[in-house]
Structures are given as C-alpha cells and as structure tokens.
N, C-alpha and C. Protein backbone atom coordinates (compact mmCIF):
# COMPACT_ATOMS: atom_id res chain seq x y z
N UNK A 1 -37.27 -39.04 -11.70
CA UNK A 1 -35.96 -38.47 -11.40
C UNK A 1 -35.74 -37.20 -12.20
N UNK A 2 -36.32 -37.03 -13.81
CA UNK A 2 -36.00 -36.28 -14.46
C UNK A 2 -36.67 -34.75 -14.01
N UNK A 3 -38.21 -35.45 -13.41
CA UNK A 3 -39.12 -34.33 -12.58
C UNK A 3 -38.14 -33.74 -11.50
N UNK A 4 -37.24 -33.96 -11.17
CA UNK A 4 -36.73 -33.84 -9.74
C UNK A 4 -35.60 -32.81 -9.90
N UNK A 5 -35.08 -33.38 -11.02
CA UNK A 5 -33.97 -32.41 -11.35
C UNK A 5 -34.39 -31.09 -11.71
N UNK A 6 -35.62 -30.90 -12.12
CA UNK A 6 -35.96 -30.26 -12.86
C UNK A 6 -36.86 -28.73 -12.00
N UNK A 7 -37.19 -29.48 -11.36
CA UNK A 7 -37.88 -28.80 -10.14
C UNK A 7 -36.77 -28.13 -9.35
N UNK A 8 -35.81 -29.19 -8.86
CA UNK A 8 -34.43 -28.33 -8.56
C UNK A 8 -34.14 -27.13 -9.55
N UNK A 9 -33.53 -26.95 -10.56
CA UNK A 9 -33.42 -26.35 -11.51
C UNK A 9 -34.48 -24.76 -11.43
N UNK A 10 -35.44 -25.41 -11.20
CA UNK A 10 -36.62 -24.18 -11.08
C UNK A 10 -36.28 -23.35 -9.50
N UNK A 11 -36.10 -24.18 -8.79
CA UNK A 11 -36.17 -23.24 -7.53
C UNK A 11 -35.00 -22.62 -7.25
N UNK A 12 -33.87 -23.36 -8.23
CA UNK A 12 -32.43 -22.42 -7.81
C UNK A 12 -32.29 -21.29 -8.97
N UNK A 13 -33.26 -21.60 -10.06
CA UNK A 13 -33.34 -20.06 -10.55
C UNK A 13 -34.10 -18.90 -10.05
N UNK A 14 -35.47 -19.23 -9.20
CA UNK A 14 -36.04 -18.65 -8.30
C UNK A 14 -35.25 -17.57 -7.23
N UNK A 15 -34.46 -18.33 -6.76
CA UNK A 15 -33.48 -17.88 -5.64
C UNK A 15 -32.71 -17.28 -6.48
N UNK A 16 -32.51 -17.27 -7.19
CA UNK A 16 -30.86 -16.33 -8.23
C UNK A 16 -31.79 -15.29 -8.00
N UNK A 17 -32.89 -15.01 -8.81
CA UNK A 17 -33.53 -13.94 -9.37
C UNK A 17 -33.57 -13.14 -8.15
N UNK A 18 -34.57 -13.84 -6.94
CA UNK A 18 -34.55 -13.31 -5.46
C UNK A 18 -33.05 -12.04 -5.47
N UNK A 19 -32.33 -13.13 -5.58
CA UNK A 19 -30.81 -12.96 -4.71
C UNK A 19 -30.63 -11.46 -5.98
N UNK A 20 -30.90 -11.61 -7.01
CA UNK A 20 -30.49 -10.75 -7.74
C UNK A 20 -31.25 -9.17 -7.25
N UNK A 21 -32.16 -9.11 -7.28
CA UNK A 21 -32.83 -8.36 -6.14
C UNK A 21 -32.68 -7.80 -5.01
N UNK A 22 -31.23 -9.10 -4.41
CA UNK A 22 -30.96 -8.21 -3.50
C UNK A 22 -32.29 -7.87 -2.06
N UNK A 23 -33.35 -9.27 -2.15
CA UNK A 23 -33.79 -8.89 -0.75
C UNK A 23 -34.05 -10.40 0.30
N UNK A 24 -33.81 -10.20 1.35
CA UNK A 24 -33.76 -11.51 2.02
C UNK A 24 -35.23 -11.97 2.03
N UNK A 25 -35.16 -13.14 2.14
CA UNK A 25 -36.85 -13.53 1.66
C UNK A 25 -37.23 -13.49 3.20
N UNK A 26 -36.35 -13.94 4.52
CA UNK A 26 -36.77 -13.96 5.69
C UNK A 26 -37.05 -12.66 6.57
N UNK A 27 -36.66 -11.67 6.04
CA UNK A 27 -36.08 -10.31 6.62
C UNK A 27 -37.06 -9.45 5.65
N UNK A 28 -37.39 -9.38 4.57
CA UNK A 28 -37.52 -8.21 3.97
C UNK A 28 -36.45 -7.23 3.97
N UNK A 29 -35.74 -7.15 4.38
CA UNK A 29 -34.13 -6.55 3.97
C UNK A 29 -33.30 -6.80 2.97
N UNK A 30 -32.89 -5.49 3.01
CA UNK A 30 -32.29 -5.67 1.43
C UNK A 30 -30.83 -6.18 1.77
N UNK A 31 -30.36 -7.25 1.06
CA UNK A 31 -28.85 -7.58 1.53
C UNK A 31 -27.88 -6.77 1.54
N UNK A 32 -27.84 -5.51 0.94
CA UNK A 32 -26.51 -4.88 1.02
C UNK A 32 -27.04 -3.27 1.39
N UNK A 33 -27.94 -3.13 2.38
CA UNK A 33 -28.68 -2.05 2.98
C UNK A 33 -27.37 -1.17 3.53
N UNK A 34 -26.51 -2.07 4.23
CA UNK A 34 -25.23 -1.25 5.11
C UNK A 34 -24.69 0.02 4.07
N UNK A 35 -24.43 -0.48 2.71
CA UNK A 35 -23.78 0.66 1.77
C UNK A 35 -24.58 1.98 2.18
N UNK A 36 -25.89 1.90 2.17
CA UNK A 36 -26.36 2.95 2.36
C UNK A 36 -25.86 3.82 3.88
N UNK A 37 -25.55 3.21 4.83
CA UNK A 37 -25.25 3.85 6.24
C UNK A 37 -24.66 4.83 5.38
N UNK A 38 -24.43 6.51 6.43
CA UNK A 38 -23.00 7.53 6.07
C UNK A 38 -22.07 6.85 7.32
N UNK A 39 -22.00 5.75 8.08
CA UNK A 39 -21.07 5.12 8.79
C UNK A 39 -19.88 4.57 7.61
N UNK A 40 -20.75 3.83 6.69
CA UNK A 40 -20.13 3.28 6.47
C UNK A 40 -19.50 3.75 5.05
N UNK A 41 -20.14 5.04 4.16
CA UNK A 41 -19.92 5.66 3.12
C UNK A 41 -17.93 6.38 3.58
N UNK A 42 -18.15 6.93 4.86
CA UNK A 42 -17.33 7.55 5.54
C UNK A 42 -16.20 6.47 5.63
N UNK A 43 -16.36 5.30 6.53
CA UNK A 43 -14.97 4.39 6.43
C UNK A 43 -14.74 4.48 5.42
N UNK A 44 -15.06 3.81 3.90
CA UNK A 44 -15.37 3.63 2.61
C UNK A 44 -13.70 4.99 2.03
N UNK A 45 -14.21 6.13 2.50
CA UNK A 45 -13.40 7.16 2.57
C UNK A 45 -12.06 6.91 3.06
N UNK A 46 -12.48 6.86 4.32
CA UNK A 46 -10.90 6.22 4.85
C UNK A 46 -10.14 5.72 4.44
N UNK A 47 -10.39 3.84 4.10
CA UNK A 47 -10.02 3.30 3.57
C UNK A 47 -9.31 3.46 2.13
N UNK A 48 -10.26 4.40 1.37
CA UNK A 48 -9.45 4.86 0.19
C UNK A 48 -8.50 5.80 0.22
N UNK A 49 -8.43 6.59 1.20
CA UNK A 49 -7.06 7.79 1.49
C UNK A 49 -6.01 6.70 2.15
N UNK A 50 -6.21 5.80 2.88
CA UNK A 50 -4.92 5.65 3.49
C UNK A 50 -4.61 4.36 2.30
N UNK A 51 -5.09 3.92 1.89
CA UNK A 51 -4.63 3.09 0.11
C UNK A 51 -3.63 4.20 -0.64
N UNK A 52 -4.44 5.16 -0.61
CA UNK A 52 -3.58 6.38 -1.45
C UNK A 52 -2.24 6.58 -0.80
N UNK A 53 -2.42 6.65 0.44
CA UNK A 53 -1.21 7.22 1.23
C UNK A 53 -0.22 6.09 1.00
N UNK A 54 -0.71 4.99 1.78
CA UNK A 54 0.30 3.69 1.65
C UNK A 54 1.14 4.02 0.36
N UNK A 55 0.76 4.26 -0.66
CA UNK A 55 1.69 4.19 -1.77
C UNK A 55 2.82 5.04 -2.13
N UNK A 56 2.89 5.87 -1.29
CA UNK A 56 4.19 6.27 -0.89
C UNK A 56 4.97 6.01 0.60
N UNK A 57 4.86 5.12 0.81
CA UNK A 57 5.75 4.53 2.13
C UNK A 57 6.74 3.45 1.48
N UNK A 58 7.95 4.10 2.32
CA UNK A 58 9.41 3.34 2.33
C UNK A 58 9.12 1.68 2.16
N UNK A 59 9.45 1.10 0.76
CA UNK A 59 9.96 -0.46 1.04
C UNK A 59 10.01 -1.68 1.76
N UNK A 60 10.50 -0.44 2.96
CA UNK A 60 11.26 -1.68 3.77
C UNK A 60 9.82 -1.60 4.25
N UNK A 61 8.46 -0.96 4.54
CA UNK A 61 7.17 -1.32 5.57
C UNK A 61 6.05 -1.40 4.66
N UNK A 62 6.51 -2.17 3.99
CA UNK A 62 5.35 -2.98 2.96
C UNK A 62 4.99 -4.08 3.63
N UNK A 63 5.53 -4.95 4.20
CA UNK A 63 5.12 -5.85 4.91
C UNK A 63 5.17 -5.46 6.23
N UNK A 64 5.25 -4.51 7.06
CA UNK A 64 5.08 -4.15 7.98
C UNK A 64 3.87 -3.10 8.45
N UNK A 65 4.51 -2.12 8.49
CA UNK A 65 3.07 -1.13 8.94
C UNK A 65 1.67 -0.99 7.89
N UNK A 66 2.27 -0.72 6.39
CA UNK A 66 1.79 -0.72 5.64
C UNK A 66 0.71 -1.84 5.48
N UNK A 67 1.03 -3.11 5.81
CA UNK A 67 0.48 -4.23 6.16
C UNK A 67 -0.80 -4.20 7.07
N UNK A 68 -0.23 -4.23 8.29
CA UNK A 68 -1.29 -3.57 8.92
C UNK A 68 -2.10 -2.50 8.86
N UNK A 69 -1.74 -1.13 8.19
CA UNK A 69 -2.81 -0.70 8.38
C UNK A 69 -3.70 -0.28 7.36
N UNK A 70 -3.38 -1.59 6.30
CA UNK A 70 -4.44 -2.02 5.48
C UNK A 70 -5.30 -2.64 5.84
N UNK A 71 -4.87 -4.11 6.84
CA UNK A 71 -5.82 -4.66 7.25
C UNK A 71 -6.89 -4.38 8.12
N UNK A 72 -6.36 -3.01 9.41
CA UNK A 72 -7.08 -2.49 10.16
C UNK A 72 -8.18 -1.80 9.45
N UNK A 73 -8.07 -0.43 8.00
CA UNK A 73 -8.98 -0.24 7.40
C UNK A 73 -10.27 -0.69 6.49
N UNK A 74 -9.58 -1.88 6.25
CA UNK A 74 -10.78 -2.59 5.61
C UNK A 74 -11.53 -3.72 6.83
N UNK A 75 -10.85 -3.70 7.80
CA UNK A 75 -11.82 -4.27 9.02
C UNK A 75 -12.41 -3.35 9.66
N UNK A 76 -12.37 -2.04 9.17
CA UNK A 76 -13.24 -0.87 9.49
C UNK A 76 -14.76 -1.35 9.07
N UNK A 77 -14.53 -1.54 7.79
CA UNK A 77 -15.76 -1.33 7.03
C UNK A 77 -16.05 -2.83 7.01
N UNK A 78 -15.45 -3.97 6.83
CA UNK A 78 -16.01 -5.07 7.07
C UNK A 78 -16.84 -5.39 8.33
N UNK A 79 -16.60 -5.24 9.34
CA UNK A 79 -17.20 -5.02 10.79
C UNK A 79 -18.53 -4.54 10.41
N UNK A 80 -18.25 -3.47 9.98
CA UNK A 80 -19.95 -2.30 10.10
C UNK A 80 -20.75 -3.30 8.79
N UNK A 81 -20.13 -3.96 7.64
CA UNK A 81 -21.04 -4.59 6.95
C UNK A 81 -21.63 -5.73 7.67
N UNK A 82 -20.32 -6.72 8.07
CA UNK A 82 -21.43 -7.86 8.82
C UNK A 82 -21.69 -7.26 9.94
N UNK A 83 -21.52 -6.38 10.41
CA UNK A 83 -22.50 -6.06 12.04
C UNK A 83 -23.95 -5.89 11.08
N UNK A 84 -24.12 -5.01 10.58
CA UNK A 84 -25.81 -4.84 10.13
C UNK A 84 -26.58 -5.82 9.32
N UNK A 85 -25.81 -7.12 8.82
CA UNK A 85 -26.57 -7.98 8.57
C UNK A 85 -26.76 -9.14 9.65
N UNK A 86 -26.53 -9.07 11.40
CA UNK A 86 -26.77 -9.85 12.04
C UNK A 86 -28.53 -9.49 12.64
N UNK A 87 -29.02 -9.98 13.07
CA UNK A 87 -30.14 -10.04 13.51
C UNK A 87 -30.56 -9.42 14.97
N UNK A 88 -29.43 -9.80 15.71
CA UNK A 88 -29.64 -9.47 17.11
C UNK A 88 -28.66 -8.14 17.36
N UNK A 89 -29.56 -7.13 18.10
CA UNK A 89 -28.66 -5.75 18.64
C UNK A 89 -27.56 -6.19 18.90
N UNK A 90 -27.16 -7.15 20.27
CA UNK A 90 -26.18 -7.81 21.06
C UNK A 90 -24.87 -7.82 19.69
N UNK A 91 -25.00 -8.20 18.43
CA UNK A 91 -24.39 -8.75 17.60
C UNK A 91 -23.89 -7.91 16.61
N UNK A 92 -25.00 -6.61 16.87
CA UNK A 92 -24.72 -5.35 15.71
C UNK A 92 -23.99 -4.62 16.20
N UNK A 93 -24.26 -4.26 17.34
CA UNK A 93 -23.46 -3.58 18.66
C UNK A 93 -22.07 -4.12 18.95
N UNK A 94 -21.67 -5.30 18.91
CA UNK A 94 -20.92 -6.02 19.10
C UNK A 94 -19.35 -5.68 17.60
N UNK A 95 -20.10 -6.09 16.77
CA UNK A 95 -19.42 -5.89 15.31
C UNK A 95 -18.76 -4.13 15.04
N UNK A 96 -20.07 -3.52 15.56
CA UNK A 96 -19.60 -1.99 15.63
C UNK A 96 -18.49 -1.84 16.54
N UNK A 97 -18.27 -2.27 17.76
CA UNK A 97 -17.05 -2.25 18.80
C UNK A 97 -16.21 -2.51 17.93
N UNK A 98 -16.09 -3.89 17.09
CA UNK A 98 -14.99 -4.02 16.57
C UNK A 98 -14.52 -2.88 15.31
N UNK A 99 -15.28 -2.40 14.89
CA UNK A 99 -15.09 -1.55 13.45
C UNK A 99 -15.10 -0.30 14.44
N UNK A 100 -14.90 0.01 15.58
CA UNK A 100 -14.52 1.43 16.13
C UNK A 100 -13.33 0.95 16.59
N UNK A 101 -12.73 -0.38 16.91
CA UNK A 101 -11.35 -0.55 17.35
C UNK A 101 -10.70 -0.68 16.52
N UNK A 102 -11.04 -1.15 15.75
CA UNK A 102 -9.58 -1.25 14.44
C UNK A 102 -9.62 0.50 13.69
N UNK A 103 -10.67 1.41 14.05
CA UNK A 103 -10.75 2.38 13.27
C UNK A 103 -9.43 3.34 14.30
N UNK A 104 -9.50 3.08 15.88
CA UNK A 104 -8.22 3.69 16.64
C UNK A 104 -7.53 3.07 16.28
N UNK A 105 -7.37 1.44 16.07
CA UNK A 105 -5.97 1.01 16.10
C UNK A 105 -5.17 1.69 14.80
N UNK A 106 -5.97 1.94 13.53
CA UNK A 106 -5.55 2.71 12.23
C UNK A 106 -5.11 3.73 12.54
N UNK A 107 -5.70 4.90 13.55
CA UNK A 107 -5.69 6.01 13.97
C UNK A 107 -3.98 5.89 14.68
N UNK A 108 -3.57 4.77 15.44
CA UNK A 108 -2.56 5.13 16.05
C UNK A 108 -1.68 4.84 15.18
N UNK A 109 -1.69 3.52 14.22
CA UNK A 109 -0.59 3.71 13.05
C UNK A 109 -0.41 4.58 11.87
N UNK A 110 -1.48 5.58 11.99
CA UNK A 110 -1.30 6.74 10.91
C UNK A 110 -0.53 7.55 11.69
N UNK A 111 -0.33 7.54 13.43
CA UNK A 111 0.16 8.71 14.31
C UNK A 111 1.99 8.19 13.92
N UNK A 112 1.73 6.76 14.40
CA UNK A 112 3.62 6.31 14.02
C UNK A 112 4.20 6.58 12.55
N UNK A 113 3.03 6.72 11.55
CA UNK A 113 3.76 6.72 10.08
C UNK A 113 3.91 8.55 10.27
N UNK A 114 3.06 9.45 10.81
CA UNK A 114 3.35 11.46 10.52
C UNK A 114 4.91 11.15 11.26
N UNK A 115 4.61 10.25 12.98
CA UNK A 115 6.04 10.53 13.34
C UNK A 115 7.35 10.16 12.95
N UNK A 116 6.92 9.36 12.01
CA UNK A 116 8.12 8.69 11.06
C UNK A 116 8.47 9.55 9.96
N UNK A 117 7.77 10.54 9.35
CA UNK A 117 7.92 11.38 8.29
C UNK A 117 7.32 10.71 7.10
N UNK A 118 6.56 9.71 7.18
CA UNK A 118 5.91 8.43 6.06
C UNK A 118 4.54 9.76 5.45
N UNK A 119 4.37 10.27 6.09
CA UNK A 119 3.00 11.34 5.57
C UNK A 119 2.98 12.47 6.01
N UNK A 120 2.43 13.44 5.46
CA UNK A 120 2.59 15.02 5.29
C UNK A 120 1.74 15.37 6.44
N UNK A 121 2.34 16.69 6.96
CA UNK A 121 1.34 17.42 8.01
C UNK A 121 -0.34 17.35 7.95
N UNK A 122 -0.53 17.23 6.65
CA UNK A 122 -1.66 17.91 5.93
C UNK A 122 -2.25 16.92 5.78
N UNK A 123 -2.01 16.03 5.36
CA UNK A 123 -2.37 14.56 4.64
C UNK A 123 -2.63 13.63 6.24
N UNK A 124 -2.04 14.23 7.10
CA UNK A 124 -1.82 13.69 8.99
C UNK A 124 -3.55 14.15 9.28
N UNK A 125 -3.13 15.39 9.40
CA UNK A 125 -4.45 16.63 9.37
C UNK A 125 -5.79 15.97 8.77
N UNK A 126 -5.95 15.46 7.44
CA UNK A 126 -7.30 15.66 6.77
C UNK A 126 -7.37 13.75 7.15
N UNK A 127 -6.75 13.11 6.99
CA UNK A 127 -7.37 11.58 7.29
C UNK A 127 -7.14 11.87 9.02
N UNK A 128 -7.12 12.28 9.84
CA UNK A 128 -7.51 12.32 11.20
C UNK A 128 -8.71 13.20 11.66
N UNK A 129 -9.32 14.05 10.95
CA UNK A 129 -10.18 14.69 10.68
C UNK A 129 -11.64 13.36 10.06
N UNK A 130 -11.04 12.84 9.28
CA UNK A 130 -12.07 12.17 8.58
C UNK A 130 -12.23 11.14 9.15
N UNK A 131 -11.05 10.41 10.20
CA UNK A 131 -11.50 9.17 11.43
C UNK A 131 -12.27 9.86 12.09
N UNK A 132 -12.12 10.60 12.70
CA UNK A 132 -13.02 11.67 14.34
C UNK A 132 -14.44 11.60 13.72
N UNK A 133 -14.59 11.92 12.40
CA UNK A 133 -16.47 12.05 12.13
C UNK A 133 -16.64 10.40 11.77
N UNK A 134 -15.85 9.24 11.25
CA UNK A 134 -16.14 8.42 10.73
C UNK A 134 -16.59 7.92 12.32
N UNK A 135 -15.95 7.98 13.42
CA UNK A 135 -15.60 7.54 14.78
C UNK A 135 -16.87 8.38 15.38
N UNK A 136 -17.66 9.54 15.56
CA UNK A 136 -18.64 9.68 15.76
C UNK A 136 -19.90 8.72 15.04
N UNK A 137 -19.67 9.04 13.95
CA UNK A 137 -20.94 8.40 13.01
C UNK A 137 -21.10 6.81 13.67
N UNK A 138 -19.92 6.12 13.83
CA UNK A 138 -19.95 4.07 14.33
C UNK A 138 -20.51 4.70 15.69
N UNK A 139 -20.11 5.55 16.65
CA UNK A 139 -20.63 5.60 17.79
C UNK A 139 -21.89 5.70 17.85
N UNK A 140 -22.90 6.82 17.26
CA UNK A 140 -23.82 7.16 16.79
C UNK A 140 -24.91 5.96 16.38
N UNK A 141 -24.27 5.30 15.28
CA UNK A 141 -24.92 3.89 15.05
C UNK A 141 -24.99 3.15 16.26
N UNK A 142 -23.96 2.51 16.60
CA UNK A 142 -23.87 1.69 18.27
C UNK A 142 -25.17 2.49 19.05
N UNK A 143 -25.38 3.33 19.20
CA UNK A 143 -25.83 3.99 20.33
C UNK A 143 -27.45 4.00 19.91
N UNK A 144 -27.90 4.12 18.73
CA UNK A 144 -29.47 4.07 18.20
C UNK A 144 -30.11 2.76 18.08
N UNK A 145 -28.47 1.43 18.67
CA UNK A 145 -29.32 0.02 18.35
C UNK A 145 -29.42 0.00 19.95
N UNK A 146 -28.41 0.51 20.76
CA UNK A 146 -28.71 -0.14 22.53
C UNK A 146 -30.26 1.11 22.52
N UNK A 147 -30.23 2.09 21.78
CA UNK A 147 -31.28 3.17 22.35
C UNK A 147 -33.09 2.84 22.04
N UNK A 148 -32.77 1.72 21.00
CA UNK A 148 -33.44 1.03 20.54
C UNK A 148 -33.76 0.08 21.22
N UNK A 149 -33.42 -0.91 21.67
CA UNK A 149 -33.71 -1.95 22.58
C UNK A 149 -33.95 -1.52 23.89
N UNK A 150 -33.33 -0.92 24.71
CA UNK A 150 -34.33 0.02 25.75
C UNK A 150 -35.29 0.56 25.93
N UNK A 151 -35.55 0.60 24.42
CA UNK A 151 -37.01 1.64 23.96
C UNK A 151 -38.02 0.69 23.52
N UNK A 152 -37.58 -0.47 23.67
CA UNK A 152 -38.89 -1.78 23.24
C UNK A 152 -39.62 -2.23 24.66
C-alpha cells in the first residue's frame, strides 16, 4: 500500500513539472500558445481600454451597461483562448464566431455609451479603431483554420 502511495506521489509530481512546462503531453502544444496570437494580444488591448473607460461611467450603469460590457470584453478574449485549445477546426472556428460576436456586441454598447455622452469623441474614435483591426485579425484567424481544412 505504502508502494502505491508512493508511486502516486511520483507521477503527480511528474505531471506538475510537465504542466509547469506548459506542454500537453498529447499535443505537443504548448498550453497557453493562444497568448502568443496578435488576435488575441489585440482583444487583450481592448479589454484593457474599455476597463479604463468604464471607470468613469455614471453610478447609476454599474450594474447595467457597464456590466455588460465587461462581460462582452473579456468573452472576447476568452472565446479566442478556449477556441485554440480545442482540437477540431469545426470547434476553433466555432469559438472564434463567438469572440467576433461579443467583440460587435461590445462595439454596439461602446456606440450607446459616445451616444449617451459616457465617453469622449476621441476615446469613441481610438477603441473603435482598435475593434475594426482586433475584428479583422479573429476574421483572419477563422479564415486560415476553414483555409486549412480545405487544403488537407
């Protein structure tokens, strides 16, 4: 029994070390490869300007818009992370749809907060600027995994 534990013991430090490493033992992939995308360096961006922005919006839409379109930005970039650790195109492709829809749905509640007066012309200007290339780049990705599987 004491052999047993012990052997356990050995193989779940094995796997730490693995894991510490950072590469899938089934894949040869590195687990957190996505950071590297500029898909996803770019949301990454996003996400941190409209954090910035949020913090000057009215009170009363802290639990409202503000709410949402926190959650829409970080399901930007959550999407594009688990899309590239699924296995199948169908699934990467799939995950990317979603991290290009929540990246418009953000896009239209940054349009209701300029028309509300919640954010500056400028500040409207440079995070809509920085969706349009973040929103090429997810397309871009999407489009090299279907261009890819056609090409097998």
């Amino acid at each position: 029994m004491l052999a047993k534990n012990r052997l356990k013991i050995c193989i779940c430090a094995k796997f730490f070390v693995i894991l510490r490493r950072k590469i899938d033992l089934f894949t040869g992939m590195e687990f957190f490869g996505y950071r590297k995308l500029v898909a996803y360096v770019r949301a990454c961006e996003v996400r941190r300007f409209v954090y910035r922005l949020l913090k000057s919006f009215p009170k009363e839409e802290e639990f409202a818009l503000c709410n949402q379109m926190r959650r829409a930005a970080v399901s930007v970039t959550s999407n594009i992370a688990e899309g590239m650790t699924r296995y199948s195109v169908k699934e990467k492709t799939h995950f990317l749809e979603l991290s290009f829809g929540s990246l418009m749905e953000l896009m239209s509640q940054l349009e209701v907060a300029f028309e509300e007066n919640y954010i500056s012309e400028t500040d409207f200007k440079n995070i809509e600027s920085l969706i349009a290339e973040t929103a090429r780049l997810i397309s871009g990705l999407q489009k090299s995994f279907t261009t890819e599987k056609i090409n097998l």
